[in-house]
N, C-alpha and C. Protein backbone atom coordinates (compact mmCIF):
# COMPACT_ATOMS: atom_id res chain seq x y z
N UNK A 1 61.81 227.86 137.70
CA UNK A 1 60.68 226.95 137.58
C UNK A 1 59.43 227.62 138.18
N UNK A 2 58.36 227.40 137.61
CA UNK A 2 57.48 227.93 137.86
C UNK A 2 56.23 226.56 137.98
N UNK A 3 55.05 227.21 138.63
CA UNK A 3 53.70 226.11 138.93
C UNK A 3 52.57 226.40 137.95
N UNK A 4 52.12 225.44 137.02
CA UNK A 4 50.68 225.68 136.48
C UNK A 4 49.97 225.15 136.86
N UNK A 5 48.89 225.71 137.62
CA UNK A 5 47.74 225.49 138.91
C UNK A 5 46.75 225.88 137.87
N UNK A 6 45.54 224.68 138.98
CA UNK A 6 43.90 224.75 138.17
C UNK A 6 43.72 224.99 139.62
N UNK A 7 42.59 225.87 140.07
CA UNK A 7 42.13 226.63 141.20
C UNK A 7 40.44 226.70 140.43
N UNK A 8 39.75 225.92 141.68
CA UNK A 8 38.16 225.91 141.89
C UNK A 8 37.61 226.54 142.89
N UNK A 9 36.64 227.49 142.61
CA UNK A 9 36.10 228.31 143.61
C UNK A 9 35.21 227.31 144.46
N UNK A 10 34.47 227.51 145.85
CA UNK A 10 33.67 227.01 146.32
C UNK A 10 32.89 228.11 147.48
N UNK A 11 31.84 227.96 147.22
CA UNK A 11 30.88 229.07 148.22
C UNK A 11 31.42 228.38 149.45
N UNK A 12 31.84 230.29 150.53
CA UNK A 12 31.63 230.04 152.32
C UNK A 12 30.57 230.71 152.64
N UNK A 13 29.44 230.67 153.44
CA UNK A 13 28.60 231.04 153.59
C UNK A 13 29.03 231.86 155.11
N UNK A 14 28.92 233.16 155.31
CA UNK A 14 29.36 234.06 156.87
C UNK A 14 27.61 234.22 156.77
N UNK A 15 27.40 233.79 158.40
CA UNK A 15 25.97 234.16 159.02
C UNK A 15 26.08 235.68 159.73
N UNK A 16 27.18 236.26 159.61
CA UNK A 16 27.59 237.81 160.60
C UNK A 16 26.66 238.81 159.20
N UNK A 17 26.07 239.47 160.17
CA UNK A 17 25.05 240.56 159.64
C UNK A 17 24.45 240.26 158.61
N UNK A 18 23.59 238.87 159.43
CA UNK A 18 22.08 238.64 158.22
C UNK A 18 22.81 237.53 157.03
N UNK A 19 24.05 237.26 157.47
CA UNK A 19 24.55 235.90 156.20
C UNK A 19 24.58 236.53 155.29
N UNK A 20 25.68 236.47 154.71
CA UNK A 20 26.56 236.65 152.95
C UNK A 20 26.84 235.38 152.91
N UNK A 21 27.26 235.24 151.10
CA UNK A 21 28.39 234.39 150.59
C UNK A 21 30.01 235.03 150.09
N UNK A 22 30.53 234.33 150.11
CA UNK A 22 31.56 234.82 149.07
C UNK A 22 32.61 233.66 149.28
N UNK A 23 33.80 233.98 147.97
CA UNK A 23 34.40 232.99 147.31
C UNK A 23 35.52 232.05 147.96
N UNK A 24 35.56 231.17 148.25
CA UNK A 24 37.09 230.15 148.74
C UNK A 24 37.61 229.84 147.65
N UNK A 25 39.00 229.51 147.41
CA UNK A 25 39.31 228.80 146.46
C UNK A 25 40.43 228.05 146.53
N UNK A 26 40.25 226.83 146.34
CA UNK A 26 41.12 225.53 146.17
C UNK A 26 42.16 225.16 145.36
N UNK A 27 42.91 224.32 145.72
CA UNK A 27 43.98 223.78 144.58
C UNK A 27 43.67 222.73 144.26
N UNK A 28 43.27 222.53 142.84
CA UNK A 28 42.91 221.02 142.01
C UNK A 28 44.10 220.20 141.82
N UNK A 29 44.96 220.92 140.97
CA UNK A 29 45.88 220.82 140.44
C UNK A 29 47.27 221.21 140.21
N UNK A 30 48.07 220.75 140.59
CA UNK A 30 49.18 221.48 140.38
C UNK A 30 51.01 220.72 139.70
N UNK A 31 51.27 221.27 138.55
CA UNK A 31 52.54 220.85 137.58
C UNK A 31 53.66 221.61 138.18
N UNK A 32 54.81 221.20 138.11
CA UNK A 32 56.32 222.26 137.93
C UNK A 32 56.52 222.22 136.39
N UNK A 33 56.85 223.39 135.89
CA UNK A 33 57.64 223.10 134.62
C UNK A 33 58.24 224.00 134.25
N UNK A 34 59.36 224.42 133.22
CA UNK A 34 60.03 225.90 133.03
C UNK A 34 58.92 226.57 132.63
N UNK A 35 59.21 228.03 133.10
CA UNK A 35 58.12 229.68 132.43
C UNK A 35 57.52 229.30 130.91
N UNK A 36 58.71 228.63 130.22
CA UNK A 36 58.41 228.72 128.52
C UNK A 36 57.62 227.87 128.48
N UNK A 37 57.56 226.40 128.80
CA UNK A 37 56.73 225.13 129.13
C UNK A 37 55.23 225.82 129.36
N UNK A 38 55.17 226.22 130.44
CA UNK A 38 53.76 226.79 131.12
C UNK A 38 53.56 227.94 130.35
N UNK A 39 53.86 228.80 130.04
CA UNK A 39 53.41 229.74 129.03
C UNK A 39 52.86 228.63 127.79
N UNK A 40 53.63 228.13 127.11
CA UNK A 40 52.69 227.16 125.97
C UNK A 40 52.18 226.38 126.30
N UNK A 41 51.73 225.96 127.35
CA UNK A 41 50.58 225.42 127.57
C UNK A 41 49.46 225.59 127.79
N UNK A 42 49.70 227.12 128.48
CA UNK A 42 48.85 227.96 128.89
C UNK A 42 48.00 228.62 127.73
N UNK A 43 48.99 228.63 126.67
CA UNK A 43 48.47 229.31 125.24
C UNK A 43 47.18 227.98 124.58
N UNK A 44 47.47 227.10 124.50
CA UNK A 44 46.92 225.71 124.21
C UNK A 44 45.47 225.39 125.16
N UNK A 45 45.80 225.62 126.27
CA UNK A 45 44.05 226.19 127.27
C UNK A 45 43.58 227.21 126.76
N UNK A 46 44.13 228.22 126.48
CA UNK A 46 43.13 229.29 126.20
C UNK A 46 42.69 228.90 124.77
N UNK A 47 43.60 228.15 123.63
CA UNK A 47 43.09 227.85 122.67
C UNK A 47 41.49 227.28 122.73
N UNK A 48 41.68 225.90 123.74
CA UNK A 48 40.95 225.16 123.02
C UNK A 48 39.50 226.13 124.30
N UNK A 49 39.86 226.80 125.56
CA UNK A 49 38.51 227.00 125.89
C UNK A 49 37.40 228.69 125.32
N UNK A 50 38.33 228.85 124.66
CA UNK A 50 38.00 229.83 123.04
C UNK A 50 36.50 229.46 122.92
N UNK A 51 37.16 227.66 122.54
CA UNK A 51 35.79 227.47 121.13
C UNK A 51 34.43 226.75 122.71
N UNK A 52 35.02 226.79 123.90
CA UNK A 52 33.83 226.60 125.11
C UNK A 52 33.08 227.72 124.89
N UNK A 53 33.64 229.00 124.92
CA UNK A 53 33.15 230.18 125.34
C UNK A 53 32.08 230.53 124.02
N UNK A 54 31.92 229.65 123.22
CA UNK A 54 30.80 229.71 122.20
C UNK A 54 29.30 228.90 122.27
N UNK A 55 30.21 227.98 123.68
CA UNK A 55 28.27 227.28 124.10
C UNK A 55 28.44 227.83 125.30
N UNK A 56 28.97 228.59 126.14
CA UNK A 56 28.54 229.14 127.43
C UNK A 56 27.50 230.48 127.20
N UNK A 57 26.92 230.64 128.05
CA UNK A 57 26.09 232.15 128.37
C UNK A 57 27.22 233.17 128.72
N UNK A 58 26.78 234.13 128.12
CA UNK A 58 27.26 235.50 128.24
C UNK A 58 27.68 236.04 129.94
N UNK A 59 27.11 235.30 130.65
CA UNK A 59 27.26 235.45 132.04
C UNK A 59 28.47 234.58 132.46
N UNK A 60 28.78 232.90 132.15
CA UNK A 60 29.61 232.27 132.38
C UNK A 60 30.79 232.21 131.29
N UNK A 61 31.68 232.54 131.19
CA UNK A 61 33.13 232.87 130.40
C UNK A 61 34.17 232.99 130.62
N UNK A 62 35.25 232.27 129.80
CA UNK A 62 36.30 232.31 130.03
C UNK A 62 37.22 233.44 129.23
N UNK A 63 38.44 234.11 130.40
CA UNK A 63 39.04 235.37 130.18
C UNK A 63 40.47 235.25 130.34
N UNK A 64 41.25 235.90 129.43
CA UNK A 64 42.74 235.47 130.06
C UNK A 64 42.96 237.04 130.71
N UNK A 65 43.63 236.59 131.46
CA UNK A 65 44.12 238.01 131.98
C UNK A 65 45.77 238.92 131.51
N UNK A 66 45.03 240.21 131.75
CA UNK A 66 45.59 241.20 131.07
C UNK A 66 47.76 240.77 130.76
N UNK A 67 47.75 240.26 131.82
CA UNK A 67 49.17 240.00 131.68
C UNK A 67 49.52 238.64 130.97
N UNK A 68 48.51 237.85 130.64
CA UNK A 68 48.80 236.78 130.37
C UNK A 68 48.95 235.35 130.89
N UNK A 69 49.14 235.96 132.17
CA UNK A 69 49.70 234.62 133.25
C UNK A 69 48.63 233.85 133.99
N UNK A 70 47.03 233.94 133.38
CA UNK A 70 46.24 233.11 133.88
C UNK A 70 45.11 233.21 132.64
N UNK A 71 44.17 231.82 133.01
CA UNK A 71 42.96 231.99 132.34
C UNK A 71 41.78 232.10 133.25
N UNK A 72 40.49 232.73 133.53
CA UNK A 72 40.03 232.39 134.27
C UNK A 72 38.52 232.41 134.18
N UNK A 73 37.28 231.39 134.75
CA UNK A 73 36.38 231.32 134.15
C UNK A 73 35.34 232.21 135.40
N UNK A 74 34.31 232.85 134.51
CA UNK A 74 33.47 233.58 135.70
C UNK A 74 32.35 232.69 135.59
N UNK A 75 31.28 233.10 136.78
CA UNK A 75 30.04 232.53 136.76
C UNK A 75 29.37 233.61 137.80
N UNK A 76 27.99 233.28 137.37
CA UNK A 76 27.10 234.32 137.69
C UNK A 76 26.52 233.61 138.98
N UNK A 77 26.96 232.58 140.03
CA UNK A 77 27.23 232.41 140.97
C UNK A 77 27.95 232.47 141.48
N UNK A 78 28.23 232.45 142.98
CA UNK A 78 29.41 232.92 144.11
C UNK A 78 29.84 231.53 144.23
N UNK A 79 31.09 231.25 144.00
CA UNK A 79 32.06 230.22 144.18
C UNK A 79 31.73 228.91 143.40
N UNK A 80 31.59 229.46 142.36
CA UNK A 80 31.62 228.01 141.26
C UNK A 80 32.37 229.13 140.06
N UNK A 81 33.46 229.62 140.33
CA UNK A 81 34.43 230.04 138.85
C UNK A 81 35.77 228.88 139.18
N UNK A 82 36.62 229.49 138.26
CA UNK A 82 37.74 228.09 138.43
C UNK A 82 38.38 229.49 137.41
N UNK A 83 39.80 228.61 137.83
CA UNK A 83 41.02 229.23 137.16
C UNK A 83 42.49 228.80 136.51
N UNK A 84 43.27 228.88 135.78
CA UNK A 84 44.58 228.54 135.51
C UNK A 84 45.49 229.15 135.45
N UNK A 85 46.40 229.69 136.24
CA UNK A 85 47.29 230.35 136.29
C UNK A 85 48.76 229.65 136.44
N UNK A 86 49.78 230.71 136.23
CA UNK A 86 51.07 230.57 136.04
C UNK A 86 51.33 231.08 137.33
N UNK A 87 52.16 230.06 138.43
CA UNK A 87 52.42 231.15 139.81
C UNK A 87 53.81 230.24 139.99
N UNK A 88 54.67 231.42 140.81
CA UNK A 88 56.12 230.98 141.38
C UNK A 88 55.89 229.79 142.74
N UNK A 89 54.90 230.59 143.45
CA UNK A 89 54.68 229.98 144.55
C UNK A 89 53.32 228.56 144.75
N UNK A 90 53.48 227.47 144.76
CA UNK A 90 52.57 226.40 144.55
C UNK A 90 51.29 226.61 145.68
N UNK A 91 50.39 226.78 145.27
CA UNK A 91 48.87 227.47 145.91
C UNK A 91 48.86 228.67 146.91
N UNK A 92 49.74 229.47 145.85
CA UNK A 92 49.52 230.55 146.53
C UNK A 92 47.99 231.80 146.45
N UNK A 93 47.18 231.02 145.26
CA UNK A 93 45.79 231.53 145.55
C UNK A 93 44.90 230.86 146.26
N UNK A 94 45.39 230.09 146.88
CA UNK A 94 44.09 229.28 147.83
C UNK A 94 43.91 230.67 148.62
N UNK A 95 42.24 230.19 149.13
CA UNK A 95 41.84 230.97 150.07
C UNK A 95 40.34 230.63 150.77
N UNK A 96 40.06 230.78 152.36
CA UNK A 96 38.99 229.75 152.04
C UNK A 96 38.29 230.76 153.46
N UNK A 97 37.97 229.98 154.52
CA UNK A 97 37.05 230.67 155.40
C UNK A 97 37.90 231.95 156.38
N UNK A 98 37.47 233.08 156.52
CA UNK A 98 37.86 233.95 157.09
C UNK A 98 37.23 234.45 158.05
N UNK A 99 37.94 234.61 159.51
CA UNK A 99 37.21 235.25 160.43
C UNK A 99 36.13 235.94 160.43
N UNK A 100 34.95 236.40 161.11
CA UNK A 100 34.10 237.80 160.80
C UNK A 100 34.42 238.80 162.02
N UNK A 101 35.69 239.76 161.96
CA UNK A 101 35.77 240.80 162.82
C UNK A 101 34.97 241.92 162.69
């Protein structure tokens, strides 16, 4: 059994040397279902956000990745992309504020 997760980026702002941003990312969503289940479903998202990627800008787009096991959308801001992936482990892409050593 495997997890099909929707994962939303969100800007952390680090004030260490003059303030950066960069990306956190959350768990929206999350299904169990067999590999074959989530693979066709997964096929059926990328279908229908195909015909999105024809009113988005060239900057904001959706991409499946090379292996197959996710879709994921970019943006030409820091922490507003989002994603869908196929994972064993249930939010195992979260990721959010990190120390500044």
């Amino acid at each position: 059994m495997v997890y099909l997760s929707h994962y939303e980026e969100y800007p952390i702002y680090e004030p260490a040397e003059g303030g950066y941003y960069y990306a956190g990312n959350s768990l929206v969503k999350s299904e169990r279902m067999s590999e074959r289940q989530a693979k066709k479903k997964l096929a059926e998202i990328w279908k229908n956000v195909q015909k999105e990627n024809e009113l988005l800008s060239a900057v904001e787009r959706w991409a499946m990745s090379n292996d197959k096991r996710g879709v994921y959308k970019s943006s030409r801001y820091i922490g507003e992309g989002e994603s869908i992936i196929i994972e064993r482990h249930k939010g195992s892409e979260e990721r959010g504020w990190e120390p500044y050593e």
